[in-house]
N, C-alpha and C. Protein backbone atom coordinates (compact mmCIF):
# COMPACT_ATOMS: atom_id res chain seq x y z
N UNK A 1 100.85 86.12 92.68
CA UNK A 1 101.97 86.09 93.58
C UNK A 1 102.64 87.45 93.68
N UNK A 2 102.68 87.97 92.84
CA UNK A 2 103.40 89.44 92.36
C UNK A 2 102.83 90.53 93.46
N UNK A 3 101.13 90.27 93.09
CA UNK A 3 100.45 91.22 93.49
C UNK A 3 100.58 91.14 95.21
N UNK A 4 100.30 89.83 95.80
CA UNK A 4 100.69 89.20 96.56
C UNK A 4 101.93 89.93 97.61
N UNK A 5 102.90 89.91 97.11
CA UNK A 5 103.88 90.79 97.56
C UNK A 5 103.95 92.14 97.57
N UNK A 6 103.19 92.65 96.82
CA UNK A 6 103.19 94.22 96.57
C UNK A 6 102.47 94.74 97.92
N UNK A 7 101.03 93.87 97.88
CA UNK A 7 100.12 93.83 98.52
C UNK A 7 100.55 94.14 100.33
N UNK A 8 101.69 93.03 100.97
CA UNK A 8 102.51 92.92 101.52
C UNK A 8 103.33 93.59 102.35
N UNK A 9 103.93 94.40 101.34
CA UNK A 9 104.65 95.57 101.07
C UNK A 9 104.22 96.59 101.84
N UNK A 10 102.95 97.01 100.85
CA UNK A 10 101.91 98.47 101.50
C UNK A 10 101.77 98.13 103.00
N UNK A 11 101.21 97.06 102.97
CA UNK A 11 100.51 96.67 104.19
C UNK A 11 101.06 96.45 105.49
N UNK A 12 102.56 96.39 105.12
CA UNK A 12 103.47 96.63 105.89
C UNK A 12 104.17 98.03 106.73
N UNK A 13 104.21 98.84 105.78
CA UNK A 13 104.20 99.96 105.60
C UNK A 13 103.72 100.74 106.74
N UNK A 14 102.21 99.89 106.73
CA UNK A 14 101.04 101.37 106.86
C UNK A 14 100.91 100.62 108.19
N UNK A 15 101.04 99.29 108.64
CA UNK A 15 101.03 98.76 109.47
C UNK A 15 101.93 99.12 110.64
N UNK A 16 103.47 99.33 110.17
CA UNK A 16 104.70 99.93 110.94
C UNK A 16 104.07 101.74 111.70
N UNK A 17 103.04 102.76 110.29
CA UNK A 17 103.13 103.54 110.59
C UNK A 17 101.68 103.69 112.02
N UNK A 18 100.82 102.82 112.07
CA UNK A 18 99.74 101.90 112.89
C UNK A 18 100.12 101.83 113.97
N UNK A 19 101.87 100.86 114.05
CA UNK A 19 102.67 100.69 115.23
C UNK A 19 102.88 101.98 116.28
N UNK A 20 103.39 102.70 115.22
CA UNK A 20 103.83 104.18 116.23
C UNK A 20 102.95 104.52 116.59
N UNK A 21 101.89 104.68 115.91
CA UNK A 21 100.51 105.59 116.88
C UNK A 21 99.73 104.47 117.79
N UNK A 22 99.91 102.89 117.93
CA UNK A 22 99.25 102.42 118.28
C UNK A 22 97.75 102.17 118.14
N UNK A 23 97.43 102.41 117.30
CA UNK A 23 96.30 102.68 116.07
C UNK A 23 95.73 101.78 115.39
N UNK A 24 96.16 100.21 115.81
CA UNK A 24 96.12 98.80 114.58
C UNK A 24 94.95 98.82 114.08
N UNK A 25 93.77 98.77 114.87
CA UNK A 25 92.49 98.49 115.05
C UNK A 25 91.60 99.48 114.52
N UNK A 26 92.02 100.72 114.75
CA UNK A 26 91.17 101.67 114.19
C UNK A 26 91.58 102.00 112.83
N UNK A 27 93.03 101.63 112.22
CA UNK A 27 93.30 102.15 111.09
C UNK A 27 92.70 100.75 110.05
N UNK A 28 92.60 99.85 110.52
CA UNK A 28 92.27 98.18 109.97
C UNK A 28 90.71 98.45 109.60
N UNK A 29 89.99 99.18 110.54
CA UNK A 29 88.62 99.28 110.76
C UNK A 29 88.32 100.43 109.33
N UNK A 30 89.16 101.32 109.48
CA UNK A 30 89.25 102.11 108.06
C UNK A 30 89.00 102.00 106.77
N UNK A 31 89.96 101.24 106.98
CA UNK A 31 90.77 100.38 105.74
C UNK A 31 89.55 99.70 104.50
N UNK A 32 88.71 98.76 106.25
CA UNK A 32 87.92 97.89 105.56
C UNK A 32 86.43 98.73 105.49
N UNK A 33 86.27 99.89 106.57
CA UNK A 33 85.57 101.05 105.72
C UNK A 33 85.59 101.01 103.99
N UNK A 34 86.53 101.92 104.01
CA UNK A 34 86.40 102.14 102.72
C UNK A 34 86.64 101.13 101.38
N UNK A 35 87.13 99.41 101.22
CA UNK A 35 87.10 98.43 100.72
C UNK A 35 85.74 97.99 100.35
N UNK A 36 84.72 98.28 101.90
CA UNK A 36 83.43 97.83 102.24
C UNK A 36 82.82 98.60 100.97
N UNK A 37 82.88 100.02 100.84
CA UNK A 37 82.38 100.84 99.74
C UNK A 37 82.53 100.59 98.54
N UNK A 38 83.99 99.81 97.88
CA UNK A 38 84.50 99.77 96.58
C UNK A 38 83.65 98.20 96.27
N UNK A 39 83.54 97.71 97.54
CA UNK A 39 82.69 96.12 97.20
C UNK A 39 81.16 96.38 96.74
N UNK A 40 80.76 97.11 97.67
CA UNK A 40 79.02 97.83 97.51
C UNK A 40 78.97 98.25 96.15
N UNK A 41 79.86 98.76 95.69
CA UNK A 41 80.10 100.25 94.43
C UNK A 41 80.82 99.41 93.48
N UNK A 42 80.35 98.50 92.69
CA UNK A 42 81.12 97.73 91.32
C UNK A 42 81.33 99.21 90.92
N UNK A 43 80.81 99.78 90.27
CA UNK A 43 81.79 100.64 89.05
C UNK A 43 82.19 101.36 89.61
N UNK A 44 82.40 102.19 90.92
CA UNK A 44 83.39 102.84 91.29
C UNK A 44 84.70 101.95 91.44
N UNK A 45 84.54 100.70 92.18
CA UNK A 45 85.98 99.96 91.95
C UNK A 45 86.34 99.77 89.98
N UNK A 46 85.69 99.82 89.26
CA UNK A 46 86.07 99.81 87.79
C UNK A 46 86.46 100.71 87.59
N UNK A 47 85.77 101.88 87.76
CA UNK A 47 86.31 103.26 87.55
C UNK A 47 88.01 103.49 88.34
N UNK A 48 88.01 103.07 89.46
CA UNK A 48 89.51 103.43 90.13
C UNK A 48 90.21 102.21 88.97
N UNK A 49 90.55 101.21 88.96
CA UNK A 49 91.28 100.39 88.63
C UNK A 49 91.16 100.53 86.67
N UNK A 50 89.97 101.35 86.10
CA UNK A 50 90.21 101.41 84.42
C UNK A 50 91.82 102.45 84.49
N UNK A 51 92.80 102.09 83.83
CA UNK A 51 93.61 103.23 83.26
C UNK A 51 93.58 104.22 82.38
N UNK A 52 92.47 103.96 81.89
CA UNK A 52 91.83 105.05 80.38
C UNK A 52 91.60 106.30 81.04
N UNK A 53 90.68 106.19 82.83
CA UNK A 53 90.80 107.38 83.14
C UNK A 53 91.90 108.01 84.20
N UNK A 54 91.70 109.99 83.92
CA UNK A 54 92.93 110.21 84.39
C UNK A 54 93.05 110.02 86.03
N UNK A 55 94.29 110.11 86.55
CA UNK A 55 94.84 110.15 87.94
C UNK A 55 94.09 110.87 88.64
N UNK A 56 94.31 112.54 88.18
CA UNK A 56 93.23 113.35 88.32
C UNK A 56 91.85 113.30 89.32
N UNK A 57 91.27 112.70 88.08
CA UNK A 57 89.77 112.30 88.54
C UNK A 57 89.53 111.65 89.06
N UNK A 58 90.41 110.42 89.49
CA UNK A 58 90.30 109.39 90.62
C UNK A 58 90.61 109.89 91.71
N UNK A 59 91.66 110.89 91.74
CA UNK A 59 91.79 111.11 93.43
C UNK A 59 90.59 111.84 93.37
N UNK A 60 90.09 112.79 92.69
CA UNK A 60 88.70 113.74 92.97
C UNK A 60 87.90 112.83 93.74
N UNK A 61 87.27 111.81 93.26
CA UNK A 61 86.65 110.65 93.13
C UNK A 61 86.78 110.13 94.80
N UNK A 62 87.85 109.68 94.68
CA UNK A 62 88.74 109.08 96.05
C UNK A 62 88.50 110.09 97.32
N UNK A 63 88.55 111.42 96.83
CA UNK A 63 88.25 112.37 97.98
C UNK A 63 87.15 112.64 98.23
N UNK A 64 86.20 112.63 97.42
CA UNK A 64 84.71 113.12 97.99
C UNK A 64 84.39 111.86 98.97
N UNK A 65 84.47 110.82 97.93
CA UNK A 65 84.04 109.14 99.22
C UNK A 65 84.73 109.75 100.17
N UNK A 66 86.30 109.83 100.78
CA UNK A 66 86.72 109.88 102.01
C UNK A 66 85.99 110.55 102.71
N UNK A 67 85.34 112.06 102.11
CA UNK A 67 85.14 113.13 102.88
C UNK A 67 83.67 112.48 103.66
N UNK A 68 82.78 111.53 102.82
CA UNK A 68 81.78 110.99 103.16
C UNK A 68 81.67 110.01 104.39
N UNK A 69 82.61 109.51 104.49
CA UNK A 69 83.13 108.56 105.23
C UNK A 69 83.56 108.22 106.74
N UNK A 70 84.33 109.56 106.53
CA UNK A 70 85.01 110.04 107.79
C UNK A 70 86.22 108.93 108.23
N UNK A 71 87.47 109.68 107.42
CA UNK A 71 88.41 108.44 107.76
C UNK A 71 89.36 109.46 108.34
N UNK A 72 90.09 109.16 108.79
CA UNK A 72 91.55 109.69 109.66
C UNK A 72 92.38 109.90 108.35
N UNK A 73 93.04 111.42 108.16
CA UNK A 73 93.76 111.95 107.40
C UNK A 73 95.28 111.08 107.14
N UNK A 74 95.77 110.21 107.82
CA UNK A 74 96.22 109.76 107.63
C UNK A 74 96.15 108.31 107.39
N UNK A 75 94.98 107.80 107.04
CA UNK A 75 94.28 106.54 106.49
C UNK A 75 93.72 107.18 105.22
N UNK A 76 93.34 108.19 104.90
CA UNK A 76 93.04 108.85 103.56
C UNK A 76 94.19 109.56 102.72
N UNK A 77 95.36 109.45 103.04
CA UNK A 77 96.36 109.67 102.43
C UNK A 77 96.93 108.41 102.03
N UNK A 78 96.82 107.22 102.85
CA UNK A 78 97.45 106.17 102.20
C UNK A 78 97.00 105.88 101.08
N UNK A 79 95.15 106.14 101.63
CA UNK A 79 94.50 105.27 100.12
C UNK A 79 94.31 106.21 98.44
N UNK A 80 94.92 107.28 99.31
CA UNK A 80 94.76 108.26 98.00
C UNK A 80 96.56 107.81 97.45
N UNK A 81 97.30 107.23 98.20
CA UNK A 81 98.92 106.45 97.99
C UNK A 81 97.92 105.98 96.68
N UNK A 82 98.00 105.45 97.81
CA UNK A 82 97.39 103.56 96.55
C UNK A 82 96.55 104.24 95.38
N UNK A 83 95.97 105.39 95.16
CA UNK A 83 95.25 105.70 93.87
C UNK A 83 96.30 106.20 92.72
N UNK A 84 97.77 107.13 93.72
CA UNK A 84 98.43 107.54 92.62
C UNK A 84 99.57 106.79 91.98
N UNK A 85 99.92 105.49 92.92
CA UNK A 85 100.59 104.35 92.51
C UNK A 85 99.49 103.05 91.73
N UNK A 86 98.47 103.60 91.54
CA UNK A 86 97.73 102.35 90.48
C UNK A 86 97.76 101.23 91.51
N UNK A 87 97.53 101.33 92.58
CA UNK A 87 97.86 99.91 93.41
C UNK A 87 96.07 99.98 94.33
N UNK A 88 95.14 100.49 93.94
CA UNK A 88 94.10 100.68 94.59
C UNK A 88 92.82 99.05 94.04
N UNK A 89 93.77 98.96 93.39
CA UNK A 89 93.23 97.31 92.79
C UNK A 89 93.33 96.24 93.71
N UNK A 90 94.20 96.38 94.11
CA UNK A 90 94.75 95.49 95.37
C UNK A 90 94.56 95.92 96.88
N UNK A 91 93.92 96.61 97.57
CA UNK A 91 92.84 97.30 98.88
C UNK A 91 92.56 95.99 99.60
N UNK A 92 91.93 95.10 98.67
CA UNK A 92 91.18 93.45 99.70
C UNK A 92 92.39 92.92 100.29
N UNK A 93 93.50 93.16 99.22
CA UNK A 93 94.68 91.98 99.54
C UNK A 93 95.55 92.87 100.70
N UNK A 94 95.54 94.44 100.62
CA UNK A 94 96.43 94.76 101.41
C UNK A 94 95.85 94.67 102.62
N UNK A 95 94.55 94.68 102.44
CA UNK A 95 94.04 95.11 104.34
C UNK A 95 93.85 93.41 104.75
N UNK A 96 93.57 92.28 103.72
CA UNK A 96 93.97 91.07 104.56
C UNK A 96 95.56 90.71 104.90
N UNK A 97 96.53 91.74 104.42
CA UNK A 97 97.49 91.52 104.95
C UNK A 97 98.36 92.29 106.16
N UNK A 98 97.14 93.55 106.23
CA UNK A 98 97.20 94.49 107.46
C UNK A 98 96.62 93.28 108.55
N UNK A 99 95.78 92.77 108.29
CA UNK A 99 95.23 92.23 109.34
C UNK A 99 96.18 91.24 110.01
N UNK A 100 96.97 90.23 109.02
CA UNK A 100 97.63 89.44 109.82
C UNK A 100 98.94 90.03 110.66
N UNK A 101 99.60 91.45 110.26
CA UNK A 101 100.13 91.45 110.96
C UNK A 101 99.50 92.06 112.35
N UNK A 102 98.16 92.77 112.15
CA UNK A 102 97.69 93.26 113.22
C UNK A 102 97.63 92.06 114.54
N UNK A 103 96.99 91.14 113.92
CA UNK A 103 96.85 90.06 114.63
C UNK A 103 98.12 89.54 115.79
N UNK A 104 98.99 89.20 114.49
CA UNK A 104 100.44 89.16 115.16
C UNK A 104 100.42 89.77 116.52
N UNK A 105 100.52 90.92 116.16
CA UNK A 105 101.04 91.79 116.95
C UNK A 105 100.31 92.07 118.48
N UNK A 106 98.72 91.79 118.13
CA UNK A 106 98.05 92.00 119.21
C UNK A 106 97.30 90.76 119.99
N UNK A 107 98.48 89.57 119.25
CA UNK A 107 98.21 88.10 120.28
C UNK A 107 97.11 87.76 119.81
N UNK A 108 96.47 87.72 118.45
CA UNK A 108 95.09 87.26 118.10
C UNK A 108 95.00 86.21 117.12
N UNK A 109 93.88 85.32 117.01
CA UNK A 109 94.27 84.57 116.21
C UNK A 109 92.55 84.68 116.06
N UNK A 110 91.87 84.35 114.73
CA UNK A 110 90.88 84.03 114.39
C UNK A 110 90.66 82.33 113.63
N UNK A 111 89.58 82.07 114.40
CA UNK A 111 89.46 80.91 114.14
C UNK A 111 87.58 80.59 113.84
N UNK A 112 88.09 79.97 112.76
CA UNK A 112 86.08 79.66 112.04
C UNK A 112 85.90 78.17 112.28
N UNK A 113 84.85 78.06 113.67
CA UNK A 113 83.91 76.63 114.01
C UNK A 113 82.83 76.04 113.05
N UNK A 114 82.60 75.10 112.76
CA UNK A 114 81.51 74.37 112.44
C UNK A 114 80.93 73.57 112.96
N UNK A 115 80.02 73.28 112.98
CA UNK A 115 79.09 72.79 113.81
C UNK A 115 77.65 72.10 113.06
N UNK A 116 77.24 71.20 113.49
CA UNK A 116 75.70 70.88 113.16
C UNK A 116 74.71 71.52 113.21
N UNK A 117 74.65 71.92 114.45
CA UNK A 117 74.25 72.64 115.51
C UNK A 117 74.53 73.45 116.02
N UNK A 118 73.53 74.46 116.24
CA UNK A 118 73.96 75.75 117.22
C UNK A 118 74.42 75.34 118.65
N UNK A 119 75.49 76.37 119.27
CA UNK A 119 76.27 75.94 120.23
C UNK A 119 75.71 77.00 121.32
N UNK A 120 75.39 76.51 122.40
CA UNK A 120 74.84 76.94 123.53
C UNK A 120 76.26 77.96 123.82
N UNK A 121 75.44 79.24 124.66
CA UNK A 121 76.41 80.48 125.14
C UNK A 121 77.41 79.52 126.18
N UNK A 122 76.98 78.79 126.94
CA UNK A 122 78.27 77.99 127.59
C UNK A 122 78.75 77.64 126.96
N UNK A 123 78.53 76.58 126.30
CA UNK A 123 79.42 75.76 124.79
C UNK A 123 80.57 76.75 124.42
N UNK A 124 80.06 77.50 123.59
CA UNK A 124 80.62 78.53 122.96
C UNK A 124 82.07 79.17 123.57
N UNK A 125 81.41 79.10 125.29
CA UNK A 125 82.58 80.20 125.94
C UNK A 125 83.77 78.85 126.71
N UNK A 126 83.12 77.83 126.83
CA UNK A 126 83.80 76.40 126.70
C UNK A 126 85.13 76.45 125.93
N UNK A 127 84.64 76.60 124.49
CA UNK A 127 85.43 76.44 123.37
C UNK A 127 86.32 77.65 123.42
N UNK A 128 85.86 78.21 123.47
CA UNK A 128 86.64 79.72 123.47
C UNK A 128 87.61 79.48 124.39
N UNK A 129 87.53 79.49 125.16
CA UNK A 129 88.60 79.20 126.52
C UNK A 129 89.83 78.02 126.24
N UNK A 130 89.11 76.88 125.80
CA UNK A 130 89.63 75.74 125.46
C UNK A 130 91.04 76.24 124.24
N UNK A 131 90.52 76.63 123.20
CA UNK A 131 91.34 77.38 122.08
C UNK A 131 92.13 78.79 122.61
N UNK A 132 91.63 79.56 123.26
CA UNK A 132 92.71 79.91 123.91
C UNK A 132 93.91 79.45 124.61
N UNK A 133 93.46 78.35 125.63
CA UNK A 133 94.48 77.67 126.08
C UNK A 133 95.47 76.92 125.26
N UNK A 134 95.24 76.60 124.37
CA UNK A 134 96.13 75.39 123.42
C UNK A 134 96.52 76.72 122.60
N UNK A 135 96.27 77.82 121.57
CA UNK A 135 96.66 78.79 121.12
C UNK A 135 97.83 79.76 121.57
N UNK A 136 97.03 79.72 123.10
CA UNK A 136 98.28 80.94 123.55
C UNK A 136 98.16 82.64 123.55
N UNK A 137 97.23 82.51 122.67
CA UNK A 137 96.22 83.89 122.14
C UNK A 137 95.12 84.13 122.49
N UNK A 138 94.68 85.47 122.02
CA UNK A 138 93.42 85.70 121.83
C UNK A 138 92.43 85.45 121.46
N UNK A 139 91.38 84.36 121.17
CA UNK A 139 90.72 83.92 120.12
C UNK A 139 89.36 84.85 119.76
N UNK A 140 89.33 84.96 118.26
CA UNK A 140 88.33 85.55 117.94
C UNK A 140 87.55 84.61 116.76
N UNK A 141 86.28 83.93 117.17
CA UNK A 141 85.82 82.90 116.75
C UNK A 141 83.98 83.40 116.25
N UNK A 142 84.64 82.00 115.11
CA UNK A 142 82.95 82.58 113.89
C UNK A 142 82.36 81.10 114.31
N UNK A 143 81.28 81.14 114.31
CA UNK A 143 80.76 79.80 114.79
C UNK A 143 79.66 79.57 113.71
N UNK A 144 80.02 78.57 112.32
CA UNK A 144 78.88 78.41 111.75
C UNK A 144 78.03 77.11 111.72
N UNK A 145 76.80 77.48 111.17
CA UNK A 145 76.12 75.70 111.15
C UNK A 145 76.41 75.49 109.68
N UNK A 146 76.65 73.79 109.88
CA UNK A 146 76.34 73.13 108.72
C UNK A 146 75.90 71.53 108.83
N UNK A 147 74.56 71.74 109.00
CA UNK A 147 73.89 70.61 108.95
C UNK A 147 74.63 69.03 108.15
N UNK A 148 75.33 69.41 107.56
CA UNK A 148 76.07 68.08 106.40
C UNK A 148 76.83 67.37 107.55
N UNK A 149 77.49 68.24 108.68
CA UNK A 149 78.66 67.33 109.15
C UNK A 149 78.23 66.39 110.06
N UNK A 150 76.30 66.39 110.24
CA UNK A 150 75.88 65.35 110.92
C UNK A 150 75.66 65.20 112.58
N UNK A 151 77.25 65.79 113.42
CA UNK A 151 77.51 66.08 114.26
C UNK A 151 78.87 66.14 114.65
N UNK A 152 79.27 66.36 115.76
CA UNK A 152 80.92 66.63 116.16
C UNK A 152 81.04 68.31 115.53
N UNK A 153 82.12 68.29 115.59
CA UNK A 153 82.74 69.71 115.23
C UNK A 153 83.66 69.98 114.61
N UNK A 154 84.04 71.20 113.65
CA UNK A 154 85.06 70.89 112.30
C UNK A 154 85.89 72.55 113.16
N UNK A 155 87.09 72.46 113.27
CA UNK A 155 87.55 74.09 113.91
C UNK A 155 88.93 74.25 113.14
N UNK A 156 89.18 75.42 112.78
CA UNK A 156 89.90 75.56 111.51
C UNK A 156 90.99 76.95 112.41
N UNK A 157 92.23 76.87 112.69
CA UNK A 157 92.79 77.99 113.82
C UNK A 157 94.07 78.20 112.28
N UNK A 158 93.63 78.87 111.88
CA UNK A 158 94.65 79.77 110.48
C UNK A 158 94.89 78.78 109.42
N UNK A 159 96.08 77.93 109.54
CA UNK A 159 95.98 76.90 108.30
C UNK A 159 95.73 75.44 108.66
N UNK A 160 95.52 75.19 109.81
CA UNK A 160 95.25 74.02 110.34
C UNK A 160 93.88 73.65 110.72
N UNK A 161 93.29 72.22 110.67
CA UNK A 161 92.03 72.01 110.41
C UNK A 161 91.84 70.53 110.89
N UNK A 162 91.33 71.24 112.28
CA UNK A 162 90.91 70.33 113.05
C UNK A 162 89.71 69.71 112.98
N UNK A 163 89.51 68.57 112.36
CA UNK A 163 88.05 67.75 112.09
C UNK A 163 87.45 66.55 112.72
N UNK A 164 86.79 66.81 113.89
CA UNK A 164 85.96 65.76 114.88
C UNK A 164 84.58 65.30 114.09
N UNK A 165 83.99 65.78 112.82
CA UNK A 165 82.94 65.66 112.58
C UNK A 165 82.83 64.14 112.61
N UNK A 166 81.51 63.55 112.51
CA UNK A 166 80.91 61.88 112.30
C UNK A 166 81.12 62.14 110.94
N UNK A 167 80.74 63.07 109.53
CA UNK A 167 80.99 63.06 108.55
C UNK A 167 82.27 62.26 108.40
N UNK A 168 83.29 63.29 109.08
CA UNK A 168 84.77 62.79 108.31
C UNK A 168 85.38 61.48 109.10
N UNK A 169 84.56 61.10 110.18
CA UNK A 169 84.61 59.86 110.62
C UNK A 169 84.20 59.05 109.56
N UNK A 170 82.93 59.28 109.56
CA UNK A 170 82.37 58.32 108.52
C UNK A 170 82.76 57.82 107.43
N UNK A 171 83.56 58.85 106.83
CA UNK A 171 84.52 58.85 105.66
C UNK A 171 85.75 57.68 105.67
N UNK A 172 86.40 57.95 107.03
CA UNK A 172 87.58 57.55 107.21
C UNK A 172 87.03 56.19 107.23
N UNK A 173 86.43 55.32 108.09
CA UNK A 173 85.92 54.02 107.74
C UNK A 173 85.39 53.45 106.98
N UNK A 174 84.80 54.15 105.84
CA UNK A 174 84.66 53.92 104.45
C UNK A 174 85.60 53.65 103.68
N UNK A 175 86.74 54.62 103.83
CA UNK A 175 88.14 54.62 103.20
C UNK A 175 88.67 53.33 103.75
N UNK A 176 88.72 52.52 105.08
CA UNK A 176 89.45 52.03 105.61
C UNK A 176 88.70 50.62 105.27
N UNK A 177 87.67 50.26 105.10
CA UNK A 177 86.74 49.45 104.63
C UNK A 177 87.40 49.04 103.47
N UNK A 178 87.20 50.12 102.64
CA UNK A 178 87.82 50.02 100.78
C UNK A 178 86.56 49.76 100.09
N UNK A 179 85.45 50.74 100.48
CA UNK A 179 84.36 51.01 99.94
C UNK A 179 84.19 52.12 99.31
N UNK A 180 83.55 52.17 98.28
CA UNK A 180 83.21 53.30 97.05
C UNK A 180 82.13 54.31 97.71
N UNK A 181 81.85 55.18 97.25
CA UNK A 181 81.13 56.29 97.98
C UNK A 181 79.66 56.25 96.99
């Protein structure tokens, strides 16, 4: 929870400074640049986050990756922030919290489909449209299979979770039956 807020915080921050340049997207795209690297690279993320070694050598560290990278001097100053405040531990949490306000801000909402079945390019742009309309937003949609749900469709728009599947049909009349599984 702590971290949570800290996380928050930064992400706020860097997000406001995003605002002025109008920049959300490309500095987000950065962000998860260089996260993408510390995920690839277990012991370089050990190495930033051990405290045994010095400050020093982590920004060294921190700067050659950037230079490799090619990030905007002012997306490589934040994250070299976050190396000399010990807060480079927390990168996943700040840029998923860059993102929501990016989102916010630029009318977007992401939303992850399920499906049985693969959904035909009409289907798809069907739905899309459809969730736009009831949203109000932008939709930016993951469309996965999962054979389990039988058929129908499971669509999940941030914390809400919309479930048409026959699975969770199936369920519910089981439940309503007062039958054991």
């Amino acid at each position: 929870m702590i971290s949570s807020n800290i996380a928050k915080r930064y992400a706020r921050a860097f997000f406001e400074i995003a605002a002025g340049e109008k920049r959300y997207e490309e500095y987000y795209h950065e962000l998860g640049r260089f996260s993408a690297v510390l995920r690839e690279n277990e012991s370089l993320g050990e190495f930033l986050a051990n405290p045994i070694f010095a400050q020093p050598d982590k920004k060294a560290v921190v700067e050659s990756v950037l230079e490799k990278i090619r990030i905007s001097p002012l997306t490589a100053n934040f994250l070299k922030l976050l190396v000399d405040k010990r807060r480079i531990g927390i990168l996943s949490d700040i840029e998923d919290c860059y993102r929501e306000l990016m989102d916010k801000a630029l009318k977007k909402v992401r939303v992850t489909v399920k499906t049985a079945f693969p959904l035909t390019g009409e289907l798809s742009r069907r739905l899309q449209t459809g969730l736009e309309s009831m949203t109000g937003r932008q939709v930016e949609m993951i469309v996965l299979e999962e054979p389990s749900l039988i058929g129908g469709i499971v669509v999940r728009v941030g914390d809400t979770l919309y479930d048409g599947s026959i699975k969770a049909q199936l369920n519910n009349i089981r439940n309503l039956l007062g039958e054991d599984r």
